[in-house]
Protein backbone atom coordinates (compact mmCIF):
# COMPACT_ATOMS: atom_id res chain seq x y z
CA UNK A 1 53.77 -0.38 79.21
CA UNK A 2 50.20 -0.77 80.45
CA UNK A 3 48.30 0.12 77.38
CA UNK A 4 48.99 0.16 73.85
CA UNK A 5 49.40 4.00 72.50
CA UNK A 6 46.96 4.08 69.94
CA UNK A 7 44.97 7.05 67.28
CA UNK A 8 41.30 6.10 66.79
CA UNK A 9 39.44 7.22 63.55
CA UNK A 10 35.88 8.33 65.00
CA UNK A 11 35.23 10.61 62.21
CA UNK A 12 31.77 10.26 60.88
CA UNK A 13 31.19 7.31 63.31
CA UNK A 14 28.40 7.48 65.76
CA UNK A 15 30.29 7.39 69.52
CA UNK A 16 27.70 7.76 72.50
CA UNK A 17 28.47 10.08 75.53
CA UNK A 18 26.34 8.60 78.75
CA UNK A 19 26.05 11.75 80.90
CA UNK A 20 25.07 15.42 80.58
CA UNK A 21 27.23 17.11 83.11
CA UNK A 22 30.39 19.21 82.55
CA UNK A 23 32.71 16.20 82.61
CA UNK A 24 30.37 14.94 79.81
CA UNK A 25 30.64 18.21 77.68
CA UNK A 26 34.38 17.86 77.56
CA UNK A 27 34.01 14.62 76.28
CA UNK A 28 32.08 15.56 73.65
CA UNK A 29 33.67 18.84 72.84
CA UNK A 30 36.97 16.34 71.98
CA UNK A 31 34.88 14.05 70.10
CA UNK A 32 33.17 16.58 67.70
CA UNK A 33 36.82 18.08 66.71
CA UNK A 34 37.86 14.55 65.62
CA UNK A 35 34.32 14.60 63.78
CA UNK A 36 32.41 12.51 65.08
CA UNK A 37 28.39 12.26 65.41
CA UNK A 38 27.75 12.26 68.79
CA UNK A 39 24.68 11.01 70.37
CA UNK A 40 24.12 11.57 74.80
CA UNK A 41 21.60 9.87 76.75
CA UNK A 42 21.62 11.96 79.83
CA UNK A 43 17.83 13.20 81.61
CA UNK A 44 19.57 16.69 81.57
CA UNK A 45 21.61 18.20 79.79
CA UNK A 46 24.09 21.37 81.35
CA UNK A 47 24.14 24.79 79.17
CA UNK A 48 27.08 23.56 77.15
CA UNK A 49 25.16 20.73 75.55
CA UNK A 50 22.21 21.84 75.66
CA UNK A 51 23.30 25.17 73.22
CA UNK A 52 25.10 22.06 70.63
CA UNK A 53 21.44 19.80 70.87
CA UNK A 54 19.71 22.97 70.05
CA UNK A 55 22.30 23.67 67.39
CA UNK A 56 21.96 20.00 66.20
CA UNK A 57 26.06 19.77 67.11
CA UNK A 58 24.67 16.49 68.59
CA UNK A 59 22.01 13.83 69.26
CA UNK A 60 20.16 14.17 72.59
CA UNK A 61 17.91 11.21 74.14
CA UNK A 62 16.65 12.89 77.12
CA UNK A 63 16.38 9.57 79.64
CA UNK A 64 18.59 6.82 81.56
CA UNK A 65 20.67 4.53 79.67
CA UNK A 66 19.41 1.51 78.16
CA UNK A 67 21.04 -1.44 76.98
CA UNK A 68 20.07 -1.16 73.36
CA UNK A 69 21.80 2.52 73.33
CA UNK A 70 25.20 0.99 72.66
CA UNK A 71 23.90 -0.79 68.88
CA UNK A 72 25.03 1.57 66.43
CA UNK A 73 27.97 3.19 68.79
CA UNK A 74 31.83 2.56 67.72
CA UNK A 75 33.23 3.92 71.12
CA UNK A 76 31.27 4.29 74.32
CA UNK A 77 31.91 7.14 77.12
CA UNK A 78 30.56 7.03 80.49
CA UNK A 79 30.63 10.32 82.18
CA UNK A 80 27.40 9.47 84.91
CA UNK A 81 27.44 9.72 89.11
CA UNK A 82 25.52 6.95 88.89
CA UNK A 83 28.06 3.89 89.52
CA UNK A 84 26.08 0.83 88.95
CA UNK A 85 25.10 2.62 85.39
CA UNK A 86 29.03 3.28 85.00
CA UNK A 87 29.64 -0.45 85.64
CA UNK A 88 26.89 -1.64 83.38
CA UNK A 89 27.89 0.21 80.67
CA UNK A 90 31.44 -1.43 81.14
CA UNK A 91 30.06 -4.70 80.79
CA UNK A 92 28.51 -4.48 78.34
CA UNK A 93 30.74 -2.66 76.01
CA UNK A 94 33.21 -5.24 76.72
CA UNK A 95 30.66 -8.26 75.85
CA UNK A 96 30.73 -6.43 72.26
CA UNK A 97 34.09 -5.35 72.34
CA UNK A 98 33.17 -1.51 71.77
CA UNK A 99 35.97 0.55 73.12
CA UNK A 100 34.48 2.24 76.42
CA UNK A 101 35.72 4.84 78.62
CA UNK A 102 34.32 5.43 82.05
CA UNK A 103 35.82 8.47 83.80
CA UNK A 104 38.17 8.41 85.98
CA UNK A 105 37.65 4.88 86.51
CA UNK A 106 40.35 3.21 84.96
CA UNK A 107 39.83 -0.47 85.86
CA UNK A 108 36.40 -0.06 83.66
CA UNK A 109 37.76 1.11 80.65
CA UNK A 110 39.19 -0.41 77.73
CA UNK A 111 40.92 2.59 76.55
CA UNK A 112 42.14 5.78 78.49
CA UNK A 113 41.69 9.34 77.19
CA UNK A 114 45.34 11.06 77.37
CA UNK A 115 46.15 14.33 77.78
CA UNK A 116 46.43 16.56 74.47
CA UNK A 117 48.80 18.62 72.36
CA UNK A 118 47.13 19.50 69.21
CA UNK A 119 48.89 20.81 66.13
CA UNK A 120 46.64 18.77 63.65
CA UNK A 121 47.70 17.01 61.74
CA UNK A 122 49.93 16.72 64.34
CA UNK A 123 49.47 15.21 67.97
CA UNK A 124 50.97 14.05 70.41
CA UNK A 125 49.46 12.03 73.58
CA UNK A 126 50.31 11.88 77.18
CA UNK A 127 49.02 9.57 79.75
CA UNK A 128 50.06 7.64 82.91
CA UNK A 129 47.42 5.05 82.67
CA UNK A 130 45.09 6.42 84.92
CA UNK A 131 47.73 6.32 87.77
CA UNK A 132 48.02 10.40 87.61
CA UNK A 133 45.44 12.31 85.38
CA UNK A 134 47.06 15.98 86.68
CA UNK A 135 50.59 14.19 86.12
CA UNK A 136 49.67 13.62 82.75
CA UNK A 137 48.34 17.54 82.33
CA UNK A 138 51.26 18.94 84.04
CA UNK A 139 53.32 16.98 81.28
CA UNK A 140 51.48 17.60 78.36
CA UNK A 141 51.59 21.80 79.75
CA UNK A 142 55.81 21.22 79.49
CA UNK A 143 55.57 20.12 76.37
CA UNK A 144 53.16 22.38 75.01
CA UNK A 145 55.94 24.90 75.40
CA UNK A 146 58.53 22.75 73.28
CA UNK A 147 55.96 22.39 70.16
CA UNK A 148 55.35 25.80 68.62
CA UNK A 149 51.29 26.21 67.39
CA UNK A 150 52.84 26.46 63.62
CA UNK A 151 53.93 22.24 63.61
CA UNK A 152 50.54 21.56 62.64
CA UNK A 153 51.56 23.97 59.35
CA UNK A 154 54.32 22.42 59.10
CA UNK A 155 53.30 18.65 58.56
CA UNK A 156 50.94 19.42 56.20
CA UNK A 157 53.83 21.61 54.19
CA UNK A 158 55.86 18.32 54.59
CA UNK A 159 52.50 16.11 53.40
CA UNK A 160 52.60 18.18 49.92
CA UNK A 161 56.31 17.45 49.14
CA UNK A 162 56.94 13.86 50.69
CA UNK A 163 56.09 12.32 47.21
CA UNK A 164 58.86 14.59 45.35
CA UNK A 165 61.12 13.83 48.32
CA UNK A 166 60.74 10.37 47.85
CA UNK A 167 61.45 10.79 44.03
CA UNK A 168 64.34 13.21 44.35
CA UNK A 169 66.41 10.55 47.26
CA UNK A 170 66.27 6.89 46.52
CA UNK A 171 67.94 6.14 49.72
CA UNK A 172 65.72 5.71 52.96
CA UNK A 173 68.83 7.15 54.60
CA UNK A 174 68.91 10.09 52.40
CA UNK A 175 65.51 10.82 52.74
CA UNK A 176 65.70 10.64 56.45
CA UNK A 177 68.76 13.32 56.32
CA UNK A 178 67.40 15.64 53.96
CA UNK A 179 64.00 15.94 56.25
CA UNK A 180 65.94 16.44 59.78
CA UNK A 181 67.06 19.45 58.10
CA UNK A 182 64.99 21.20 56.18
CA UNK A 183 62.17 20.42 59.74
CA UNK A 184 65.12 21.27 61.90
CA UNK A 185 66.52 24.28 59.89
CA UNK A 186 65.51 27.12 57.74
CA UNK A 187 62.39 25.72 56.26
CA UNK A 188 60.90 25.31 59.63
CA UNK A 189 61.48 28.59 61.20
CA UNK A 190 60.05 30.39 57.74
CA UNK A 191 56.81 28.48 58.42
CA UNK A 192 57.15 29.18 62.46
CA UNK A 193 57.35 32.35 61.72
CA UNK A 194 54.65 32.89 59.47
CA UNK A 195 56.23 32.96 55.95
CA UNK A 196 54.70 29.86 54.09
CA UNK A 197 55.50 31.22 50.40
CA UNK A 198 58.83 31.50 51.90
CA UNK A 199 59.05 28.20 53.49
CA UNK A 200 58.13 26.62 49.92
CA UNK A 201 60.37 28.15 47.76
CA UNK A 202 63.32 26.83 50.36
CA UNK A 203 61.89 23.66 50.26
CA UNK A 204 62.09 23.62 46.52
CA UNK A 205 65.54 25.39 46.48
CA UNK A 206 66.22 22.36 49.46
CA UNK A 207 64.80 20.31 46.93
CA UNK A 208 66.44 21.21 43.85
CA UNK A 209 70.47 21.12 45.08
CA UNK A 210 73.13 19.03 44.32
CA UNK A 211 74.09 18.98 47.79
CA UNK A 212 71.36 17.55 49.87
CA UNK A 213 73.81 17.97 53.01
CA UNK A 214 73.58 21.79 52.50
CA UNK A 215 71.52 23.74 55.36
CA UNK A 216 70.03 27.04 54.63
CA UNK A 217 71.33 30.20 57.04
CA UNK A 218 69.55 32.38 58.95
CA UNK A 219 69.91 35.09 61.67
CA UNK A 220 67.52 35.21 64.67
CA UNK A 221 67.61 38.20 66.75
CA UNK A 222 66.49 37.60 69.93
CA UNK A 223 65.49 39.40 73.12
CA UNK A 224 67.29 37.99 76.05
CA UNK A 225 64.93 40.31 78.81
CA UNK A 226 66.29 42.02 81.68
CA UNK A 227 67.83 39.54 83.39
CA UNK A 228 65.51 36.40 85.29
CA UNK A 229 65.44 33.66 82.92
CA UNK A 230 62.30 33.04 83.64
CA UNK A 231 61.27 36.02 81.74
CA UNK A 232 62.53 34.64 78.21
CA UNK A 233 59.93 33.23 75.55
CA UNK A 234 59.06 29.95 74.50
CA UNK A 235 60.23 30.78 70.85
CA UNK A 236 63.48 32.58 71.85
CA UNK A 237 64.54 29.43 73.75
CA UNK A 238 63.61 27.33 71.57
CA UNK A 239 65.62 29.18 68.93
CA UNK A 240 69.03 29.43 71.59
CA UNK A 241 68.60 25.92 71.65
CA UNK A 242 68.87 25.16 68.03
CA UNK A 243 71.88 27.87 66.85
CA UNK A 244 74.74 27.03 65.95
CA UNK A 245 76.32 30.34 66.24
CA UNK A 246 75.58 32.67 69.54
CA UNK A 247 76.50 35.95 68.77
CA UNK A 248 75.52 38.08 72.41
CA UNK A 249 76.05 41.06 74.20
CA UNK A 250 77.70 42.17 77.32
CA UNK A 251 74.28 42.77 79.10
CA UNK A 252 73.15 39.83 78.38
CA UNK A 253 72.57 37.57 81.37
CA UNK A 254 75.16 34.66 82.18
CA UNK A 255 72.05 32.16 82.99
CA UNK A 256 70.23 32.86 79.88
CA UNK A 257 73.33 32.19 77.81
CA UNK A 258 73.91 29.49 79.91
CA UNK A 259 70.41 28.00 78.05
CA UNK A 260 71.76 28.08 74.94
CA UNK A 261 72.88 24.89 73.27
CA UNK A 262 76.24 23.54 74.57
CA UNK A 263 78.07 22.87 71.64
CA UNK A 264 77.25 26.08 69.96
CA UNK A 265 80.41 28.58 68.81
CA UNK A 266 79.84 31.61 71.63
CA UNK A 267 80.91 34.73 70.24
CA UNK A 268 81.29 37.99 72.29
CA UNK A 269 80.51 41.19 70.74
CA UNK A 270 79.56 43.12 73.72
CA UNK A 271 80.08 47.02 74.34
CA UNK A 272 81.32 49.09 77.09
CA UNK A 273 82.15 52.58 77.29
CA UNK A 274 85.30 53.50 75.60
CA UNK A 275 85.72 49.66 74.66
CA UNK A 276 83.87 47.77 72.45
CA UNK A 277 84.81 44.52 71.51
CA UNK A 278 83.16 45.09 67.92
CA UNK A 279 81.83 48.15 66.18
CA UNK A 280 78.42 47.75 64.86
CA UNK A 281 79.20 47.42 61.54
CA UNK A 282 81.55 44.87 61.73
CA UNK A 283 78.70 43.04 64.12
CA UNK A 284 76.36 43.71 60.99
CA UNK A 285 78.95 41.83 58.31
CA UNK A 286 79.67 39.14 61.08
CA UNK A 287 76.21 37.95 61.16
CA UNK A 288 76.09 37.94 57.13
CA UNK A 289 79.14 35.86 56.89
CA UNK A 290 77.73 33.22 59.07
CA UNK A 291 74.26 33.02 57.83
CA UNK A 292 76.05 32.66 54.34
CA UNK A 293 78.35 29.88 55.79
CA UNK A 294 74.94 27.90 55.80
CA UNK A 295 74.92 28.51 59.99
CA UNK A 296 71.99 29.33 62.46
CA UNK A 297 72.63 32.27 64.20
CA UNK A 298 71.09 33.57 67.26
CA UNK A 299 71.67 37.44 68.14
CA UNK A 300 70.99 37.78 71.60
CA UNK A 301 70.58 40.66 72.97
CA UNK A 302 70.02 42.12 76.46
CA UNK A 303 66.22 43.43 77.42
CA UNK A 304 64.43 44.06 73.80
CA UNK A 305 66.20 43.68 70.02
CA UNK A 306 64.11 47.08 68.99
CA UNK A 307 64.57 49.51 72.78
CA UNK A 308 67.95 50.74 72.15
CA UNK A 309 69.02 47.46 71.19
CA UNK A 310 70.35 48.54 67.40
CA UNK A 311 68.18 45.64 66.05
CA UNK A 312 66.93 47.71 63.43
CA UNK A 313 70.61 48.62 61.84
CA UNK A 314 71.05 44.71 62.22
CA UNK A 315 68.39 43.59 59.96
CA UNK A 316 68.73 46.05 57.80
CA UNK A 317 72.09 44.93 56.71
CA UNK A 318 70.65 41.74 56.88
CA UNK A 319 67.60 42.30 54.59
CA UNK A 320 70.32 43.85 52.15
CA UNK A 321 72.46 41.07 51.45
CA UNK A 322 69.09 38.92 51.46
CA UNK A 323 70.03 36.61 54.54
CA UNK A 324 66.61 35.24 56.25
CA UNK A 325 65.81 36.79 59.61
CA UNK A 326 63.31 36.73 62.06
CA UNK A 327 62.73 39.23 65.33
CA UNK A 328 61.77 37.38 69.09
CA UNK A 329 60.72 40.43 70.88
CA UNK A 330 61.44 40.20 74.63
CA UNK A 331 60.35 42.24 78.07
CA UNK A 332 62.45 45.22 77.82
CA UNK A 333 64.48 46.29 80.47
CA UNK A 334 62.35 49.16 81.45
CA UNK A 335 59.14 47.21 81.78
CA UNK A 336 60.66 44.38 83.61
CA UNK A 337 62.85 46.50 85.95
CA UNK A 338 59.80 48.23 86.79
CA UNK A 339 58.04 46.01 87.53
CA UNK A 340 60.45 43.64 89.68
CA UNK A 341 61.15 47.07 91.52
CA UNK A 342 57.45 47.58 92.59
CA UNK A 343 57.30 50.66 90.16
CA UNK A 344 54.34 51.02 87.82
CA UNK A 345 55.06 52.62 84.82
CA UNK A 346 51.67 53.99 84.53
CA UNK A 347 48.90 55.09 86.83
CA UNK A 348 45.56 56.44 86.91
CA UNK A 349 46.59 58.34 89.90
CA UNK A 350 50.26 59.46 88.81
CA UNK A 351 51.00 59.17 85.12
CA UNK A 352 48.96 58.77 81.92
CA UNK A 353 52.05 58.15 79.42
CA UNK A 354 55.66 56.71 79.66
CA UNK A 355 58.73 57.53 77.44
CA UNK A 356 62.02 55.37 77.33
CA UNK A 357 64.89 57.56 76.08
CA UNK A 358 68.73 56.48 76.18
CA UNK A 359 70.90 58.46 78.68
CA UNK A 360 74.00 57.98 76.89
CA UNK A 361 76.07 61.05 77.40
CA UNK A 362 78.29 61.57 74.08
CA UNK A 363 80.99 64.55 74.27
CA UNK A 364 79.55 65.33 77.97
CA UNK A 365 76.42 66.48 76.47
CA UNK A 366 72.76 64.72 75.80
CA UNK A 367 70.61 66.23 72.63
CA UNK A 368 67.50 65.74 74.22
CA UNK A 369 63.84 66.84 74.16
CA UNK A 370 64.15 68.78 77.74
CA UNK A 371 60.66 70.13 77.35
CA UNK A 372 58.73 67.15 76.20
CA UNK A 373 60.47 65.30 79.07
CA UNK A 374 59.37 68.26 82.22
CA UNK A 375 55.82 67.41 80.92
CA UNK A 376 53.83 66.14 83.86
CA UNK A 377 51.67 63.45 84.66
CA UNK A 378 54.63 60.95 82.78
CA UNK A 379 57.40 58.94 83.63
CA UNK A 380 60.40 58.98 81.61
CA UNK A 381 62.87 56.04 81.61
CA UNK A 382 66.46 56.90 80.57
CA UNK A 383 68.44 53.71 79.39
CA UNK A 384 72.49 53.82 79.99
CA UNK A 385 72.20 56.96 82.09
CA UNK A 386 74.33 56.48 85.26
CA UNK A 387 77.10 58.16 84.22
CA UNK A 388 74.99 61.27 82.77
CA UNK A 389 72.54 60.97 86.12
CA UNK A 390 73.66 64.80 87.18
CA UNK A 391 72.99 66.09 83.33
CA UNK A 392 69.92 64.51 83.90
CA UNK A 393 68.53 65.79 86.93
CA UNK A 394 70.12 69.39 85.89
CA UNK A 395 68.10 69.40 82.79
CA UNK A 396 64.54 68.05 84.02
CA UNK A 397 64.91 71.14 87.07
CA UNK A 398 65.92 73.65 84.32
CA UNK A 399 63.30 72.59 82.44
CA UNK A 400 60.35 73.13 85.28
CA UNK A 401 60.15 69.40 86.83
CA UNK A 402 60.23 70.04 90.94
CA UNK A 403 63.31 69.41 92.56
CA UNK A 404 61.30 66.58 94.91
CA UNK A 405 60.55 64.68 91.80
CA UNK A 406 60.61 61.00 92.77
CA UNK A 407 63.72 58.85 91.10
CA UNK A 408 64.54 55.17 91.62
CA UNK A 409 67.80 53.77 90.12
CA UNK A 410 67.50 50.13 89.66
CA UNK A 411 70.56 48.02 89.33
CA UNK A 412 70.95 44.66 87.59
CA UNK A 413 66.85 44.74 88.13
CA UNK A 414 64.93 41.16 88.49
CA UNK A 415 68.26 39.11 88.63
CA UNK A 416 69.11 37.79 92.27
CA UNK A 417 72.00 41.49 92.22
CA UNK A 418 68.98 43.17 91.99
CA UNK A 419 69.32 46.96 94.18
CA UNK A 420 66.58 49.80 94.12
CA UNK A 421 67.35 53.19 95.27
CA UNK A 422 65.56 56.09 95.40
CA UNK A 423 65.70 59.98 96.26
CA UNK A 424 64.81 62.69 94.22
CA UNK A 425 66.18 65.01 91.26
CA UNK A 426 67.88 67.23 94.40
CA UNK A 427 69.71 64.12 96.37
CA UNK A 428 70.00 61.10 93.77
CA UNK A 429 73.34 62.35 92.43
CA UNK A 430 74.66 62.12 96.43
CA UNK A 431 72.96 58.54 96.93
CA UNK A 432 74.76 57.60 94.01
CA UNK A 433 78.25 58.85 95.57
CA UNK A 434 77.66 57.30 98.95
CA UNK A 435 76.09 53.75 97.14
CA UNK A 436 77.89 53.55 93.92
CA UNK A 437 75.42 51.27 92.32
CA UNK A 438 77.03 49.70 89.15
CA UNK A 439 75.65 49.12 85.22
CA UNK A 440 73.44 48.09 84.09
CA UNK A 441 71.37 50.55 86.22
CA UNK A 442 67.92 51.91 84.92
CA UNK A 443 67.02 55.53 86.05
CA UNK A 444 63.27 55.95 86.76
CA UNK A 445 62.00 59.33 87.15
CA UNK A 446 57.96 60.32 88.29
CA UNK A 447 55.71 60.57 90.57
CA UNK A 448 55.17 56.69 90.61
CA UNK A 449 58.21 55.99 92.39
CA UNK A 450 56.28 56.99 95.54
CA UNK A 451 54.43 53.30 94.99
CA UNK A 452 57.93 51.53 95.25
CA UNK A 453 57.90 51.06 98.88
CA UNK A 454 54.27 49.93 99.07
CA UNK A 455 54.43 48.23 96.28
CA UNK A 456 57.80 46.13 96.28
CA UNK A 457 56.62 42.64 96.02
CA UNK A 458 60.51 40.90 94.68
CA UNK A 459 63.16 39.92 97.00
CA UNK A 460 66.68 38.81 95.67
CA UNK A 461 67.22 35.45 97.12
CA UNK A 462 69.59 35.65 99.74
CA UNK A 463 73.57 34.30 99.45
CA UNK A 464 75.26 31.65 100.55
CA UNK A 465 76.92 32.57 104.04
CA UNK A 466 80.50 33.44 103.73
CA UNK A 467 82.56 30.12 103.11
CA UNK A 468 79.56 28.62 102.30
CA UNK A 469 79.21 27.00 98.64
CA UNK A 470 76.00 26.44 96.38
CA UNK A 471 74.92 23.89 94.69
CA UNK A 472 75.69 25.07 91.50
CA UNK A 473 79.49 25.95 92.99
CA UNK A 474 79.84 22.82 94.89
């Protein structure tokens, strides 16, 4: 280790910025959150610092550095083109042992400004010594996406009970247990998700048990997308990663449950016409009997928890029997089918509104607004409507939509199966017979299909040749 990891307290210190540039004004702009007073010597000044002078954000001397400058400064930054004044500032920070920091020049510094995740009070550092500034950035941007905003909430909910902690468990060992869970478990993802009263009346119910082993429940319902992985949110993986139950769907996407955590119990609930592995309601009791088992239990679902996704009956139950719950919306599967297909939804040109309804055929027959759906200038998305597809197109022609209204089916859109066809409401029914494209399959119907060709920007990555293996396979 090159340099010693360490948090300066600047605040209410004088620290002096040599420079007036841009590279300067970031300097500064870091300084004045940690509270400093910050004083530049720079001839000029760019617009930045120049509005915080005028503001009196900071001190301005408007010359060239001068050796007396650096009396009253605690920390010294050197953000000049000027090289000999970089190096002179060096040395003499260094004869008085003020910490100094010339840019991008490590070999004159005595400390190195890392890159920064801020969730005050927490924060964490990254740097590679000056060997790799945008190494250091493209780190701290990975792990910006591991540390929710809320942490920052968090510690200081921690801050206010770590003397009662310390009371309540004698043991260091104890202690140490009883905070990996309540900052690991229910506690946590009350304040994550915005319910702080919440958060501190489990922390006092944490707090008040016999049983410090005990771990609060909770159901997450979460939005596995369409398909890509790629397309999944910070939060929901970062709540797949921490269940301990995974309760999912058929359309659910074998590479997003694949991101889930390894040793969690995987519990398939998934249904298909004229099967279903589970009915709803006994779906709706499962999750209450594990969240009251003390378990963290991800719901993953396929596209959106609230588009057809029954989310609603789910947390109702849950809301009932007073389990803790919280929603991770997700691209739905119209939106991100769409999309991958090349199809917008909406267009100044084509279609001023969009409606999503389910296609679902029960007892042959669909119970749908026919008339609100003909409407032009729209496009209507039905969900699970393959096997009602001729109902469909039927109904929108009986209804007044043209008979050359553009359709696309998408199959298994933005995953590497992906398939688009299209025809219109007169020939789709016979593509369908001669292509026999296979659920899940989105129907899009409108005049913005006509974009798909032009549009089409996704291609499926291609497969391995025939006898030919993958990595993942090998």
């Amino acid at each position: 280790m090159d340099h010693l990891p360490v948090f300066l307290d600047v605040s209410d210190r004088t620290c002096l910025v040599i420079g007036g540039g841009e590279v300067a004004a970031r300097k500064v702009s870091l300084l004045l959150k940690c509270g400093a007073r910050v004083q530049v010597v720079a001839p000029e000044l760019c617009d930045s610092l120049q509005r915080l002078a005028r503001d009196g954000g900071i001190a301005h001397l408007p010359r060239g550095f001068r050796d007396g400058d650096l009396d009253d400064a605690h920390l010294v930054i050197a953000a000049t083109d000027d090289a000999a004044v970089n190096r002179r500032v060096s040395e003499l920070a260094g004869a008085r042992r003020i910490p100094v920091n010339v840019v991008d020049q490590p070999a004159l510094c005595s400390f190195i400004v890392p890159s920064i995740i801020d969730r005050s009070p927490v924060v964490a550092a990254v740097s590679t010594g000056g060997a790799s500034p945008v190494l250091a950035r493209l780190i701290r941007s990975r792990l910006e996406t591991l540390i929710p905003a809320a942490y920052g909430r968090l510690a200081e909910l921690a801050s206010r009970f770590r003397e009662r902690v310390k009371q309540r468990f004698a043991s260091p060992a104890e202690r140490r247990r009883f905070w990996e869970q309540v900052l690991e478990g229910g506690v946590a993802e009350r304040v994550f998700s915005g319910h702080m009263e919440e958060a501190e009346a489990a922390m006092e119910q944490a707090l008040a048990s016999e049983s410090p082993e005990r771990r609060m429940g909770e159901v997450y319902l979460v939005g596995g997308g369409p398909g890509d992985p790629d397309l999944i949110s910070f939060r929901a993986l970062r709540l797949m990663q921490q269940a301990d139950v995974v309760v999912h769907d058929r359309l659910v996407a074998e590479p997003i449950l694949e991101m889930t955590r390894r040793d969690a119990e995987r519990i398939y609930v998934g249904k298909e016409r004229d099967h279903h592995a589970m009915r709803q309601e006994e779906i709706n009791q499962l999750l209450v009997k594990l969240a009251k088992e003390g378990k963290r239990v991800v719901r993953l679902k396929g596209g959106d928890p609230f588009i057809f996704g029954r989310g609603g009956e789910e947390i109702d139950t849950l809301s009932a029997e007073g389990i803790p719950f919280q929603v991770v919306p997700a691209v739905t599967a119209a939106s991100g089918c769409a999309a991958y297909a090349g199809i917008p939804l909406t267009h100044r040109d084509y279609a001023q509104s969009v409606t999503f309804v389910t296609g679902h055929l029960k007892d042959g027959t669909m119970n749908l607004n026919w008339n609100q759906l003909a409407q032009p200038n729209q496009t209507v998305v039905f969900y699970m409507g393959l096997l009602g597809l001729p109902v469909i197109c039927e109904q929108l022609i009986a209804h007044g939509v043209p008979a050359d209204m553009p359709v696309a089916l998408v199959q298994q859109g933005t995953t590497e199966h992906q398939k688009v066809f299209t025809g219109t409401l007169e020939n789709i029914q016979a593509i369908v017979e001669r292509e026999r494209p296979k659920p899940p399959t989105l129907i899009i119907v409108g005049r913005v299909v006509e974009l798909q060709e032009k549009l089409s920007w996704y291609r499926a990555p291609e497969k391995p040749a025939h006898g030919a293996t993958s990595g993942a396979d090998a």
